[in-house]
C-alpha atoms as a PDB file:
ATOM      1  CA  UNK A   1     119.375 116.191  94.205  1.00  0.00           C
ATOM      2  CA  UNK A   2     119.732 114.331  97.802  1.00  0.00           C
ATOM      3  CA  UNK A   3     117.718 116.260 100.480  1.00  0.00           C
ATOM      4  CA  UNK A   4     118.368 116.138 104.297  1.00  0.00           C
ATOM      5  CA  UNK A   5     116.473 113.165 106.049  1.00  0.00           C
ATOM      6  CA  UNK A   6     114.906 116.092 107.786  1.00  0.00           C
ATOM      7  CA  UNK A   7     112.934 116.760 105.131  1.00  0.00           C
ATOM      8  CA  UNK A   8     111.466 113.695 104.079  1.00  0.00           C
ATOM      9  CA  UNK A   9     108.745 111.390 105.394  1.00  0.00           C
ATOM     10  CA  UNK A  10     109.201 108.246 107.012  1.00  0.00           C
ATOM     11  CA  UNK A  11     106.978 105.873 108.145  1.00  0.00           C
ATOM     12  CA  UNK A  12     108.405 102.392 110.262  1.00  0.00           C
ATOM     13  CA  UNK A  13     105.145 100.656 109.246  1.00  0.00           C
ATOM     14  CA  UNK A  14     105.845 101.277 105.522  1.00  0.00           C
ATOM     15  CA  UNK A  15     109.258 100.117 105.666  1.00  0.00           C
ATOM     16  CA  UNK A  16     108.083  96.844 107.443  1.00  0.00           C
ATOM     17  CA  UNK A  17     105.683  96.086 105.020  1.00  0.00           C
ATOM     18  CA  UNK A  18     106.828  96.983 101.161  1.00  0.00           C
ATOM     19  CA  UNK A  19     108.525  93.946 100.929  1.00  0.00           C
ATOM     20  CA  UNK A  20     105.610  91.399 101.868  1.00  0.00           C
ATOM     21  CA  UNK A  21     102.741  93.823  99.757  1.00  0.00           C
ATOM     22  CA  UNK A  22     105.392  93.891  96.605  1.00  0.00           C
ATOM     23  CA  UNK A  23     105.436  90.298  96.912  1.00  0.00           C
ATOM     24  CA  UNK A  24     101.621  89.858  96.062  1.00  0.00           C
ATOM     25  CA  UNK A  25     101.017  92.739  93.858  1.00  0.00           C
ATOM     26  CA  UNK A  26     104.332  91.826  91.440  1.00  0.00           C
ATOM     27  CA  UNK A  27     102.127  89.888  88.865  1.00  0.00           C
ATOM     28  CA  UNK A  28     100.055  92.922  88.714  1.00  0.00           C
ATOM     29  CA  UNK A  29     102.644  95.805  88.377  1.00  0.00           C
ATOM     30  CA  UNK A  30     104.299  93.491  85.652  1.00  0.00           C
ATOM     31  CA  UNK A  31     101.586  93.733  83.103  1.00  0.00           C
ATOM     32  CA  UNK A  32     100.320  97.088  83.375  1.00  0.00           C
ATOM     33  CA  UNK A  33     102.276  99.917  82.586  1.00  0.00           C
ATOM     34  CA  UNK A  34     101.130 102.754  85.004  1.00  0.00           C
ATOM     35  CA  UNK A  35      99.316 103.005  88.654  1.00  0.00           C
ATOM     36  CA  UNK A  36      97.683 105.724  90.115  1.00  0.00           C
ATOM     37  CA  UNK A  37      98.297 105.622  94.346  1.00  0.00           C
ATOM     38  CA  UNK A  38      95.367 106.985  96.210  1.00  0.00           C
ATOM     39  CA  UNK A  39      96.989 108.175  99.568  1.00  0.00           C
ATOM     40  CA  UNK A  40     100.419 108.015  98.802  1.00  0.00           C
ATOM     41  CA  UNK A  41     101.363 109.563 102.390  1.00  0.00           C
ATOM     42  CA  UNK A  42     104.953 109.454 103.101  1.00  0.00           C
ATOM     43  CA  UNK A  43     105.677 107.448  98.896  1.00  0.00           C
ATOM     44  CA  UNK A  44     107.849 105.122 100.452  1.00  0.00           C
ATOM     45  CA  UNK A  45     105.759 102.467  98.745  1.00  0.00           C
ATOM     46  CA  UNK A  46     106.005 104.732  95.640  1.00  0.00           C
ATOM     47  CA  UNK A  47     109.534 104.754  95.179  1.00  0.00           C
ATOM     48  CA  UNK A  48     110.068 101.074  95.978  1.00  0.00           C
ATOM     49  CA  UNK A  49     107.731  99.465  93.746  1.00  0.00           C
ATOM     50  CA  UNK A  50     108.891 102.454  90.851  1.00  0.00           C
ATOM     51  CA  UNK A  51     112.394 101.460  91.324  1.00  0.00           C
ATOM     52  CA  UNK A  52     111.704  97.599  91.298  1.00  0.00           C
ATOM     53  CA  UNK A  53     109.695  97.997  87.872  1.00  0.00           C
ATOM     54  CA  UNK A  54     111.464 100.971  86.266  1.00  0.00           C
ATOM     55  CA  UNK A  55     108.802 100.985  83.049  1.00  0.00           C
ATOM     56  CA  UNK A  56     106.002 101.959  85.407  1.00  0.00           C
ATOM     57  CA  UNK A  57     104.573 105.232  85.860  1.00  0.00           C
ATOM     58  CA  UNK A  58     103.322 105.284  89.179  1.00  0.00           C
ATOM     59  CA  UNK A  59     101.223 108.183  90.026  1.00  0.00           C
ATOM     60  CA  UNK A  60     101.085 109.550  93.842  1.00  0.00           C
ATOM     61  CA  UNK A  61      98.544 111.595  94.775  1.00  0.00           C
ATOM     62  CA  UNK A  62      96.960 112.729  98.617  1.00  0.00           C
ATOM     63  CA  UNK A  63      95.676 115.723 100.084  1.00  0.00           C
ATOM     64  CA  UNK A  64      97.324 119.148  99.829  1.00  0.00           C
ATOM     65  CA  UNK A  65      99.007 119.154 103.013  1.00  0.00           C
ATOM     66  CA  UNK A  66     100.695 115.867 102.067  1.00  0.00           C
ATOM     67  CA  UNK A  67     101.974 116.800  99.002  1.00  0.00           C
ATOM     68  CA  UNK A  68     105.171 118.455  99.971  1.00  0.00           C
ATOM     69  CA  UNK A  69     106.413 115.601 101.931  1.00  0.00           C
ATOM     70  CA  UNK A  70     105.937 113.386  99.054  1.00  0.00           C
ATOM     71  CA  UNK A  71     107.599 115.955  96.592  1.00  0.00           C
ATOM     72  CA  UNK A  72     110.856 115.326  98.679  1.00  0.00           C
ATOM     73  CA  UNK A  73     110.429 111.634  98.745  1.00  0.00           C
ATOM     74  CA  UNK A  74     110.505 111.565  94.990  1.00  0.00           C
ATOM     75  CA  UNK A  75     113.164 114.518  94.819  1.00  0.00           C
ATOM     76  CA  UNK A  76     115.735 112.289  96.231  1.00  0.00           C
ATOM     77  CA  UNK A  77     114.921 109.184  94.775  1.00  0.00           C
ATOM     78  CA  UNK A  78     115.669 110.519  91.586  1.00  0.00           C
ATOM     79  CA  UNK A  79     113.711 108.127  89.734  1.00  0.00           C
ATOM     80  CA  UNK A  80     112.184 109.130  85.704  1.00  0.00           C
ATOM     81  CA  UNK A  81     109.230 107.142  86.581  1.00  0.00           C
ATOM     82  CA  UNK A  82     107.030 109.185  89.487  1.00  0.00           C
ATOM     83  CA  UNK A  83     105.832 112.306  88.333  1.00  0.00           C
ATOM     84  CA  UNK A  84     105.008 115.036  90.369  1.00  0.00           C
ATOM     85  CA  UNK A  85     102.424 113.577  92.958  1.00  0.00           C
ATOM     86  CA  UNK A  86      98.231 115.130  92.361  1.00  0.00           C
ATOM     87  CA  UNK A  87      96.512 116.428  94.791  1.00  0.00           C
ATOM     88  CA  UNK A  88      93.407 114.052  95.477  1.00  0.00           C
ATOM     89  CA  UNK A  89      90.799 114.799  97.941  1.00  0.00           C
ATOM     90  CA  UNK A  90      88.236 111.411  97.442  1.00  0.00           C
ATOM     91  CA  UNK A  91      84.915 113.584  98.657  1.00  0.00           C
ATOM     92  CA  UNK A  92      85.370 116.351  95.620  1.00  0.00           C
ATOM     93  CA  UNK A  93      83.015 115.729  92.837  1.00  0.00           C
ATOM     94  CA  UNK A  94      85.599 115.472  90.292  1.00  0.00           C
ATOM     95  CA  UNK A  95      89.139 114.226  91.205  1.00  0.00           C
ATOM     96  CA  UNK A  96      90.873 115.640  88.566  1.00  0.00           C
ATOM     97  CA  UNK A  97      90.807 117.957  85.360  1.00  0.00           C
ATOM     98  CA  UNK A  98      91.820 115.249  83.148  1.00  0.00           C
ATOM     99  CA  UNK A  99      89.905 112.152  82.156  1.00  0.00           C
ATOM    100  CA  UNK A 100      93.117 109.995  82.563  1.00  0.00           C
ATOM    101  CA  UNK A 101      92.030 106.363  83.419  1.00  0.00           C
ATOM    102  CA  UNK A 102      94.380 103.784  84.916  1.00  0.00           C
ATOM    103  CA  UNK A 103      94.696 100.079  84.425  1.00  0.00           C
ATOM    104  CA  UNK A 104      95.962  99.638  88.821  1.00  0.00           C
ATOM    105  CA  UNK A 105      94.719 101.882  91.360  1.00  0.00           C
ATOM    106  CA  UNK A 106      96.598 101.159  94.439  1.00  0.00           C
ATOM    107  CA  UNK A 107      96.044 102.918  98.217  1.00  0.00           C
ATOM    108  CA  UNK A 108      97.483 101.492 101.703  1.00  0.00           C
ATOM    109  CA  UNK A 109      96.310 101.970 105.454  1.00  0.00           C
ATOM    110  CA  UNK A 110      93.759 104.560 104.212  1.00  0.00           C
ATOM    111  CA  UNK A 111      90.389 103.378 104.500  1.00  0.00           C
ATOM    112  CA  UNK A 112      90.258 102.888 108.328  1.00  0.00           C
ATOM    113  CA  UNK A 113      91.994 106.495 108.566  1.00  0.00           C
ATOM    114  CA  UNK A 114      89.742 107.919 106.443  1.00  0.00           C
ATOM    115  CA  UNK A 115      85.509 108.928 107.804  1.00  0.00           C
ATOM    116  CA  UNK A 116      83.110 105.939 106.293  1.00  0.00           C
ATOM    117  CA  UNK A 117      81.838 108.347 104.092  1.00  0.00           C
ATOM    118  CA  UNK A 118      84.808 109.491 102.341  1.00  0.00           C
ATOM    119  CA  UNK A 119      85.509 105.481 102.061  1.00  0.00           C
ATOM    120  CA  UNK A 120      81.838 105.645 100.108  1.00  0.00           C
ATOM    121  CA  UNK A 121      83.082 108.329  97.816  1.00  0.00           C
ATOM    122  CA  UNK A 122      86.427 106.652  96.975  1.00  0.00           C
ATOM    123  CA  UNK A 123      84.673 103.782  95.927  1.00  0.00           C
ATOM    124  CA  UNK A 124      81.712 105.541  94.478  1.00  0.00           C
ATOM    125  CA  UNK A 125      84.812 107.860  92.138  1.00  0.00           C
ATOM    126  CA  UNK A 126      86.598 104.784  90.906  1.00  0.00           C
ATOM    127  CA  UNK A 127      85.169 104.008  88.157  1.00  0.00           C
ATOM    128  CA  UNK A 128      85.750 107.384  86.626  1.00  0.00           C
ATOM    129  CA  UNK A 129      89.511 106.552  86.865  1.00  0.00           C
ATOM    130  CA  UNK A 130      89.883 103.077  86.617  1.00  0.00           C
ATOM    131  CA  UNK A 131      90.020 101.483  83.008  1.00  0.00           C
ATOM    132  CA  UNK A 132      87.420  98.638  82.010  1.00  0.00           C
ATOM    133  CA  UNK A 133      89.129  95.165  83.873  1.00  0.00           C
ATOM    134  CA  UNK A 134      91.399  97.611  85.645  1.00  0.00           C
ATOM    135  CA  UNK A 135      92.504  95.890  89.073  1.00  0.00           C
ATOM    136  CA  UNK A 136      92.262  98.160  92.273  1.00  0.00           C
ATOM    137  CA  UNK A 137      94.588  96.719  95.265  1.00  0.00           C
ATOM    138  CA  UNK A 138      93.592  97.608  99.167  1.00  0.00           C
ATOM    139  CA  UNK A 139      95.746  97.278 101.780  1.00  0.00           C
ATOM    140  CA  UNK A 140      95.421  97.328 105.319  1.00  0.00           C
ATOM    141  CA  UNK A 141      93.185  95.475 108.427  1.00  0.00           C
ATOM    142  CA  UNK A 142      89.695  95.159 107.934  1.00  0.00           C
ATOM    143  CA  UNK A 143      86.727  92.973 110.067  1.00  0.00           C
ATOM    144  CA  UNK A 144      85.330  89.827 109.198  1.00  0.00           C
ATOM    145  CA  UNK A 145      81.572  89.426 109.733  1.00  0.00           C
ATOM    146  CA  UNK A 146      82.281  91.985 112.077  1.00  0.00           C
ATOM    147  CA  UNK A 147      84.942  90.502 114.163  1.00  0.00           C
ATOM    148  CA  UNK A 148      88.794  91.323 114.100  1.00  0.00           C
ATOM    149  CA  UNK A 149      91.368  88.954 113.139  1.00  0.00           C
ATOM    150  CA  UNK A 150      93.556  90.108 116.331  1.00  0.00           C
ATOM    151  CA  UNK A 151      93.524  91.270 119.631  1.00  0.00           C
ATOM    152  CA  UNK A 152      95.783  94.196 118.611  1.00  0.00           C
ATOM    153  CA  UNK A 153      93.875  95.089 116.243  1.00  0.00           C
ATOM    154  CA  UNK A 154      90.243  94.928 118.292  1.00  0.00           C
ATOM    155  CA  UNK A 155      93.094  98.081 120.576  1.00  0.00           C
ATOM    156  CA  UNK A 156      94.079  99.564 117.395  1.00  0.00           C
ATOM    157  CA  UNK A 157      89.995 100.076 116.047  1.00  0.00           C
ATOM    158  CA  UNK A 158      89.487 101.323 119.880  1.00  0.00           C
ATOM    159  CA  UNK A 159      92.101 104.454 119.471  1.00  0.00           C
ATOM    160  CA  UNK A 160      91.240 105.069 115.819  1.00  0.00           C
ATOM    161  CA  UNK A 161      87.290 105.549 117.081  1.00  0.00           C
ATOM    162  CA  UNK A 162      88.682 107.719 120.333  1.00  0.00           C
ATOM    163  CA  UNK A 163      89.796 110.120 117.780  1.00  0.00           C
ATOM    164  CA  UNK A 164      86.321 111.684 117.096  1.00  0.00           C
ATOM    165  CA  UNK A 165      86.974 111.929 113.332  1.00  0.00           C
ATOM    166  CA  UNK A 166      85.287 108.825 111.679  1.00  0.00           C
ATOM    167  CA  UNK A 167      88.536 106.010 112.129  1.00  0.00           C
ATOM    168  CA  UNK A 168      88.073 102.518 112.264  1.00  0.00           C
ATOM    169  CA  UNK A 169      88.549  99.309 111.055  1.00  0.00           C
ATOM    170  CA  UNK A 170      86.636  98.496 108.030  1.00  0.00           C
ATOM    171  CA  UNK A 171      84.074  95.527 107.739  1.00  0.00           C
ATOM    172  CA  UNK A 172      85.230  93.328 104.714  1.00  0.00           C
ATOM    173  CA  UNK A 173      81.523  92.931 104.041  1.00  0.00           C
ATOM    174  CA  UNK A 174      80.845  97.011 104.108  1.00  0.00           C
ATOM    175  CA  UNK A 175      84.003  97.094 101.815  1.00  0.00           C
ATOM    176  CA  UNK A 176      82.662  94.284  98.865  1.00  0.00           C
ATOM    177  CA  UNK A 177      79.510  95.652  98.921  1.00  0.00           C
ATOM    178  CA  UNK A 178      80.889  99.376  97.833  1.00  0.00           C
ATOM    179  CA  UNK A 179      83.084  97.341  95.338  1.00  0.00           C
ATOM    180  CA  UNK A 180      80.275  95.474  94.313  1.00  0.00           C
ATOM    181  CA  UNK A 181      78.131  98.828  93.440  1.00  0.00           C
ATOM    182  CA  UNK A 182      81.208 100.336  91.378  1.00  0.00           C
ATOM    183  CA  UNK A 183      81.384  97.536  89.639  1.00  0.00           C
ATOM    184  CA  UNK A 184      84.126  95.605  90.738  1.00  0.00           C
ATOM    185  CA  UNK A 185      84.507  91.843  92.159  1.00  0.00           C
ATOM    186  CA  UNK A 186      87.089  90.772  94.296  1.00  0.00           C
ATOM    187  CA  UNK A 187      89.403  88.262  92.908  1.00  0.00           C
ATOM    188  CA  UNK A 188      92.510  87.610  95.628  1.00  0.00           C
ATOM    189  CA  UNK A 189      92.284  88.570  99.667  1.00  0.00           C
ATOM    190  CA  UNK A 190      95.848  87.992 100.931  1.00  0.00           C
ATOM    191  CA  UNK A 191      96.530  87.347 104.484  1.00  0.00           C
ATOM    192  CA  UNK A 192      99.422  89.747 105.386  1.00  0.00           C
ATOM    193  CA  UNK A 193     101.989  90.346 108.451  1.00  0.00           C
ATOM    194  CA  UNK A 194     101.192  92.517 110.918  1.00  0.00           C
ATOM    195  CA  UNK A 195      96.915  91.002 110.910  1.00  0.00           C
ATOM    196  CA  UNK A 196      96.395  93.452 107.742  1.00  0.00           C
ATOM    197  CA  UNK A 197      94.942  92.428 104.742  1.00  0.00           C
ATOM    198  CA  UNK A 198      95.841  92.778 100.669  1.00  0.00           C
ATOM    199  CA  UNK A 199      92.016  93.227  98.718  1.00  0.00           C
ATOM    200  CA  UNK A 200      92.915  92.648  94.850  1.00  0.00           C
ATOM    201  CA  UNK A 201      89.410  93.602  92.955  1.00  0.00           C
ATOM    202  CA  UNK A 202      88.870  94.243  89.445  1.00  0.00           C
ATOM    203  CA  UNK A 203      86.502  96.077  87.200  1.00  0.00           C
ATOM    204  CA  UNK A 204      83.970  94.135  85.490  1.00  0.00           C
ATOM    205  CA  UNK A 205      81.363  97.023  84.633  1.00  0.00           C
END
């Protein structure tokens, strides 16, 4: 079923950079044989890294508001492996009915959207859905000892903050730490177009 462009999500910045995340993440995808995307937004990443590795399930999920938009993404993609996306909200107690773990968790330009203490419950849930040595991939600009890696970005932190809703760019540091406490330990930080960041951590605990 092909659905007018109308009706389904687009986002420039995702287009830009599937290509150059896919490139560091295709080790991963290759030897595990579903992900679960926190965030999926518009699944424009979702249906390109499905359709480049056809035997694995990736997962969408966001907020109920979201979900519609992604339901037509994956409508006219047509492909067998994206089920229907969840609906995830990372502050609710449980995430979902199911005890399903998953060997990749995978989420994009959400943490400095996201208030700091919705960041602290993502990280504080993922161990309830992420299996034992189960990698969980970040993407997106973050602070280094508390400095940004760009002017534009130093801008970019300045209207995410004039938003009033808890926005900002992350502090690497702030970031470990919470992986740290659920158990995980970072093992790749890729340098990425655009002055954003790819995290690669994995479950120890």
């Amino acid at each position: 079923m092909i659905l007018t462009a109308s009706l389904i999500p687009f986002s420039p910045a995702c287009e830009r950079n599937k290509d150059p995340i896919l490139s560091v993440i295709t080790d991963l995808l290759s030897s595990v044989e579903s992900v679960l995307e926190i965030g999926s937004g518009t699944a424009q990443h979702a249906v390109y890294f499905a359709a480049s590795n056809p035997s694995l399930r990736w997962q969408t999920s966001d907020l109920a508001e979201n979900l519609e938009g992604i339901r037509a993404q994956l409508a006219n993609a047509e492909l067998t492996n994206t089920p229907a996306p969840l609906e995830l909200d990372v502050t609710r107690p449980e995430w979902f009915a199911s005890a399903v773990r998953y060997p990749l968790v995978y989420t994009a330009n959400t943490l400095h959207i996201m208030p700091w203490t919705s960041v602290q419950a993502l990280f504080a849930q993922l161990p309830k859905v992420l299996e034992r040595d189960g990698y969980f991939v970040c993407y997106g600009p973050f602070k280094y000892a508390e400095c940004f890696t760009s002017d534009s970005n130093r801008a970019f932190d300045a209207r995410l903050r004039s938003r009033g809703v808890g926005s900002g760019i992350r502090d690497f540091e702030a970031v470990a730490t919470l992986a740290q406490s659920a158990g995980m330990v970072l093992v790749a930080d890729h340098t990425m177009p655009a002055n954003n960041q790819c995290l690669i951590f994995r479950r120890q605990a």
